[in-house]
Every structure is written in structure tokens, then in C-alpha cells.
Protein backbone atom coordinates (compact mmCIF):
# COMPACT_ATOMS: atom_id res chain seq x y z
CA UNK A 1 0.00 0.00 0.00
CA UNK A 2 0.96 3.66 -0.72
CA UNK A 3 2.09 5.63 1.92
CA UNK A 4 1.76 9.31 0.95
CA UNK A 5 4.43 11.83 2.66
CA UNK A 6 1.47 13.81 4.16
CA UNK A 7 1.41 10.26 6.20
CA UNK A 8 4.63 10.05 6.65
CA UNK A 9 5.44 13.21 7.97
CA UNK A 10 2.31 12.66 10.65
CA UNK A 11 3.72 9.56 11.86
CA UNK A 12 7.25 11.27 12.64
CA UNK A 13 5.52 13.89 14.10
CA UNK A 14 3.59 11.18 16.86
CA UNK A 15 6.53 9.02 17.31
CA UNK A 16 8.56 12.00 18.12
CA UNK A 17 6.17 12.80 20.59
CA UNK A 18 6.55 9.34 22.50
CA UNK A 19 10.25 9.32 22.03
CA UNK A 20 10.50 12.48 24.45
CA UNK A 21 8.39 11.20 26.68
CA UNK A 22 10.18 7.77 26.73
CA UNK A 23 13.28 10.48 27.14
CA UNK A 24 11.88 12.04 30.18
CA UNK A 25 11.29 8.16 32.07
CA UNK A 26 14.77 7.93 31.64
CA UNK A 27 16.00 10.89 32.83
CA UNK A 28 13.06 10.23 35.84
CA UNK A 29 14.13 7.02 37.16
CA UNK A 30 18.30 8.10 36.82
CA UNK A 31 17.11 10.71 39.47
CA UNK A 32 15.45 8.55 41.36
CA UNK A 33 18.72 5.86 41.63
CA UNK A 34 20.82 9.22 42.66
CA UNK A 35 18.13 9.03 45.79
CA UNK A 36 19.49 5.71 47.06
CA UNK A 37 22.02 5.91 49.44
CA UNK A 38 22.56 9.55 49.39
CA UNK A 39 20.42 12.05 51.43
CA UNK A 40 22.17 15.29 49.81
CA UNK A 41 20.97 14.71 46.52
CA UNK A 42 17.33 13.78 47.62
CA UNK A 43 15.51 17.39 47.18
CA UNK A 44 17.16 18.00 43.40
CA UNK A 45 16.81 14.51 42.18
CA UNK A 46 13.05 14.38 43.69
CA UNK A 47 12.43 18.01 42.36
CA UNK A 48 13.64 17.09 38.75
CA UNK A 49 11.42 13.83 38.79
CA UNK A 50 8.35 15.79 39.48
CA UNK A 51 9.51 18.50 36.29
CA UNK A 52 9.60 15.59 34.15
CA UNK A 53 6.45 14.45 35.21
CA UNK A 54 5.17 17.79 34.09
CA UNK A 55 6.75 17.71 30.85
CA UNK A 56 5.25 14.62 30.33
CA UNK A 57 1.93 15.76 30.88
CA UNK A 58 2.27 18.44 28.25
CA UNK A 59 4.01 16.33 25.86
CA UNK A 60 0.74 13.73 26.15
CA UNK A 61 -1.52 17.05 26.03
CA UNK A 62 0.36 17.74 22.55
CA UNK A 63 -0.12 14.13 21.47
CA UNK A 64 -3.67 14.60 21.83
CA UNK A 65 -4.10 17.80 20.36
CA UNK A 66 -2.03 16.57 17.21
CA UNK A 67 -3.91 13.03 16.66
CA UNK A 68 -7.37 14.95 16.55
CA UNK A 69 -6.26 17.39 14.35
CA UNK A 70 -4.51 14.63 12.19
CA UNK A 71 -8.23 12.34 12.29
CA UNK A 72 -7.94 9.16 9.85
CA UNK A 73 -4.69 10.27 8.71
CA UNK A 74 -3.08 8.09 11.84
CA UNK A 75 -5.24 4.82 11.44
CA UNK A 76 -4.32 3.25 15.47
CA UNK A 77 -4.69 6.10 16.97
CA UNK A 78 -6.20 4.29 20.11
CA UNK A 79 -3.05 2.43 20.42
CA UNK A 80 -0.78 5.49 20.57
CA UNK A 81 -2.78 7.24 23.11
CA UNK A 82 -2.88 4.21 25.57
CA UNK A 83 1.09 4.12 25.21
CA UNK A 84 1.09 7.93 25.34
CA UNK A 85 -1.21 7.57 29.33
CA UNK A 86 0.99 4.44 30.22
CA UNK A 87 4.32 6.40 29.97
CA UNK A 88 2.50 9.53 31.73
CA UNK A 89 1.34 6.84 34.49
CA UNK A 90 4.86 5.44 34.74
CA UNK A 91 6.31 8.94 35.31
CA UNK A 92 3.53 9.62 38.41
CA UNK A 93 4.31 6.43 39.85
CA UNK A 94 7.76 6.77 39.88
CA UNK A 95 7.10 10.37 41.04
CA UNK A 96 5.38 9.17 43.86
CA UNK A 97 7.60 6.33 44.64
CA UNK A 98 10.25 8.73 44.66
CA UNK A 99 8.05 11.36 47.31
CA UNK A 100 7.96 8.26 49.92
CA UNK A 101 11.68 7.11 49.47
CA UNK A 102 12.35 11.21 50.39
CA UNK A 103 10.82 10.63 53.77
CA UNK A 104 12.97 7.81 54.49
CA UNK A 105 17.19 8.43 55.28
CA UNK A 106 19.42 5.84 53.77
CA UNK A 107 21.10 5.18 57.67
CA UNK A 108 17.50 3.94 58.46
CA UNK A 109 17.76 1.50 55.91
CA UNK A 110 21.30 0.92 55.17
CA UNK A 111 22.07 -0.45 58.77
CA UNK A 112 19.23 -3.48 57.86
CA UNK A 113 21.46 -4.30 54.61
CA UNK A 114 19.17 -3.32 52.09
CA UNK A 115 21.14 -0.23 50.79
CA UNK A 116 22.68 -3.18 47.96
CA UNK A 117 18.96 -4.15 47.53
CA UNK A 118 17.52 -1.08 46.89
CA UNK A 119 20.65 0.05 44.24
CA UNK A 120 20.41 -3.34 42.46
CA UNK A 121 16.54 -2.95 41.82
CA UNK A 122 16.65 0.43 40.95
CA UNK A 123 19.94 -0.09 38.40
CA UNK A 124 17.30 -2.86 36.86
CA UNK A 125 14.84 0.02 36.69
CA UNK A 126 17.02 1.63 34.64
CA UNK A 127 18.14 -1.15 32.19
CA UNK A 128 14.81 -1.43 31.49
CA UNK A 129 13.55 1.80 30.71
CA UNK A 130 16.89 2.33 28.70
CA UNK A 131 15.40 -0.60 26.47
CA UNK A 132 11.87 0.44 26.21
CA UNK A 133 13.22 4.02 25.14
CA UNK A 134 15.30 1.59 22.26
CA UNK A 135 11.80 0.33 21.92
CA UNK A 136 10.45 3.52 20.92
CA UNK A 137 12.83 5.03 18.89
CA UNK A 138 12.78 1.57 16.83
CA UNK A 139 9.36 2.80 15.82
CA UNK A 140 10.76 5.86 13.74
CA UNK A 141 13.88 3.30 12.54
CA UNK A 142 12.03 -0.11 11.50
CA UNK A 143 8.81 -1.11 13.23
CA UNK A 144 9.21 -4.62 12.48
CA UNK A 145 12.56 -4.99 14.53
CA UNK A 146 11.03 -2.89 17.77
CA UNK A 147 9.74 -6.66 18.94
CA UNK A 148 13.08 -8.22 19.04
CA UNK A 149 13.92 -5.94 22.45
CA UNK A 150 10.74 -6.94 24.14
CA UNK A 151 12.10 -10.71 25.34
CA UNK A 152 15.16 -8.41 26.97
CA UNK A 153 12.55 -6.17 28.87
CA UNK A 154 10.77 -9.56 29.62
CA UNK A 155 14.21 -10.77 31.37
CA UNK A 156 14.45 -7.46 33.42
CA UNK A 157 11.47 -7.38 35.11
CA UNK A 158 11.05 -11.58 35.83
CA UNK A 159 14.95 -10.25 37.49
CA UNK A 160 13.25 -7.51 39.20
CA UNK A 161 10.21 -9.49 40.49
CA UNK A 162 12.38 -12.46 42.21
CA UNK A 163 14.53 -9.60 43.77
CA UNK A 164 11.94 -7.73 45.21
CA UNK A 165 10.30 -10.77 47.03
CA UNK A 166 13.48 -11.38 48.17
CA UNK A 167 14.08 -8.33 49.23
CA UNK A 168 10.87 -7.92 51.08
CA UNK A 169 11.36 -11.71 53.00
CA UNK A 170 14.57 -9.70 54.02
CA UNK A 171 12.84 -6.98 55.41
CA UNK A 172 10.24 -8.66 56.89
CA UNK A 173 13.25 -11.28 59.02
CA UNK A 174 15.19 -7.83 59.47
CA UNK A 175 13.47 -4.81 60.23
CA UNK A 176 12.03 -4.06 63.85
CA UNK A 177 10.22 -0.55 63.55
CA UNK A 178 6.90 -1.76 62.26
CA UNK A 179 6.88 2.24 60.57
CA UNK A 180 9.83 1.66 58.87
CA UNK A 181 8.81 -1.81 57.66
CA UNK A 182 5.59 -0.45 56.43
CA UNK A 183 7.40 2.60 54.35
CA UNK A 184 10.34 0.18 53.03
CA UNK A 185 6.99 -2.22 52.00
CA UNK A 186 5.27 0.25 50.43
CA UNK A 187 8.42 1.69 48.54
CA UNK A 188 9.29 -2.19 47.19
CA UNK A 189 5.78 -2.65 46.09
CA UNK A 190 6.32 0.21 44.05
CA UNK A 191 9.18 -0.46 42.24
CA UNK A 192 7.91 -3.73 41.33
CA UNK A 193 4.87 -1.63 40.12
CA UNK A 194 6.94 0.40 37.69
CA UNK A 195 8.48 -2.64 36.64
CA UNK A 196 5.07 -4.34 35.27
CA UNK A 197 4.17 -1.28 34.26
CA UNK A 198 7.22 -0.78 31.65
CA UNK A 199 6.41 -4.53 30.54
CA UNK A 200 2.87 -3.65 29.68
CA UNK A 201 4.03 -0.39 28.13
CA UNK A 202 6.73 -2.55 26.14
CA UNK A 203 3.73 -4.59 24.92
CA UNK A 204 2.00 -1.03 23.77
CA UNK A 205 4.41 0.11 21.80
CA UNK A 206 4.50 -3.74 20.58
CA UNK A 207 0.42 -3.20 19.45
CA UNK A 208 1.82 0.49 17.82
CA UNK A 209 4.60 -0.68 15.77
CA UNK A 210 2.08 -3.54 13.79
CA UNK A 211 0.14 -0.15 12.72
CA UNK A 212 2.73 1.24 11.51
């Protein structure tokens, strides 16, 4: 089938759009690794998550305002706008995760051993944003090969799942303030959260790139 340059043009101009914002979850959870372990970058890093969480916002905002105007020129639109809320849901939960890991020093968790913990899941966080932002920008390069990084973000989070229920027995056999416990819970179930979340974003942009 024909693809006119009209088309052509409009798709760049969408998938640019998710490549930022893919561009900002990076830049997000980078900040929110400089937060483990070191209580003097905390404010900054935490202040600079919630900017691009506000960038992101705008940059979805755009996305809308550019697929309406576009109509039947984009044919899955539907697909690109679920992506386009997924990524702006990733960047609030890691925002948020990122508020409750603020409240809580690295001595008060450090001393219980889970300082490693915490940097190892969080360095997996990474890894696998890093790939789902290869993801993305595969959609402007060739569609067809975007796929063949899924089964690596697949790997990263199955890693991050059996190291957070580890990590949580640990805290459970470990920790003593019942407070702390509860925040260092809370704070792991998150992280796994943002992990499954990037896996079903992965399968998204999966959906997006067929369209294309």
C-alpha cells in the first residue's frame, strides 16, 4: 500500500512525541537511583522527577491535540494514546515512589542491609527503561525490529520481580520498627509496580509498531 508523505510526515511527528516522553522516564528514574544511598541529593533529584512528570503531561496534552487534528490520517490512533497515558502513568508512579523514598534516610535503611537491595533494583529500573526508550525510537527506525527488544525487557522485570520478594522476606526477618517496615513495603511494592508497568508499556508500543 501507498504511503503518501502527508502520512509520513504525521507519523514522525507522533513518534517523536513518545520518544520524548520515553526520554523524560529515563531521565526520571536516573534521578530517582541518585536518591538511594545519598540524602544530599534527595531534594534535586526528587524536584527534577516531578519536572519531568510535568513535561510529560504536556508532551501527552500535545499528542492529543495533534492526533485529533490529524483524524484518519493516523489509522491506530487508540493504540498510541494508551502508550502515550501508560508512559505519563509510569512517570507519576515513579514520582510518587520517589516522594515516599524522600521521607525515608538511607542510615535507616542501610544499617538493615538493604542499601545493595535497593541500588540493584533500581539499576534494573534503569536497564529497562533504557530498552523500552530503544523500543520507541525503533518505531521511527524499523517497526518490524522494535519486537526483538521486548524478550530483553521480559528478562528485566522476571529479574526484578524475584529480587523484590526477596528483598521484602529480608525486610520482613530484618526490620524491627513496624513504621519503617511499612514505608520500606510500600516503597518495594512500588518499584515492582513500575516494573510491570514498563512490561505492559513494552507490549504497547509492541500493538503500535504492527500499525505502523
Amino acid at each position: 500500500m501507498y504511503v503518501g508523505e502527508p502520512e509520513i510526515q504525521a507519523k514522525r511527528k507522533i513518534l517523536a512525541v513518545l520518544i520524548d516522553e520515553c526520554r523524560k522516564s529515563v531521565d526520571a528514574i536516573r534521578e530517582f537511583s541518585k536518591m538511594i544511598g545519598d540524602s544530599g541529593s534527595v531534594d534535586e533529584s526528587y524536584l527534577k522527577i516531578k519536572n519531568a512528570a510535568e513535561d510529560v503531561k504536556g508532551y501527552r496534552r500535545a499528542l492529543t491535540r495533534s492526533l485529533a487534528e490529524l483524524g484518519s490520517m493516523i489509522i491506530n490512533k487508540e493504540d498510541i494514546m494508551r502508550a502515550a497515558y501508560q508512559i505519563e502513568d509510569l512517570l507519576d508512579l515513579i514520582e510518587g515512589t520517589a516522594f515516599r523514598l524522600k521521607q525515608l534516610t538511607p542510615e535507616r535503611y542501610s544499617k538493615y542491609g538493604l542499601n545493595d537491595a535497593f541500588a540493584k533494583l533500581t539499576d534494573r529500573l534503569i536497564e529497562m527503561i533504557i530498552k523500552l526508550n530503544d523500543m520507541v525510537k525503533m518505531l521511527q527506525i524499523n517497526p518490524e525490529k522494535a519486537v526483538d527488544i521486548l524478550p530483553g525487557i521480559e528478562l528485566i522485570e522476571k529479574d526484578i520481580d524475584d529480587t523484590y520478594r526477596q528483598t521484602l522476606v529480608d525486610a520482613f526477618n530484618n526490620v524491627n520498627d513496624a513504621k519503617l517496615y511499612i514505608l520500606i513495603k510500600d516503597i518495594l511494592e512500588r518499584i515492582d509496580e513500575i516494573s510491570d508497568l514498563v512490561l505492559s508499556i513494552s507490549d504497547s508500543i509492541m500493538i503500535v509498531s504492527i500499525g505502523l
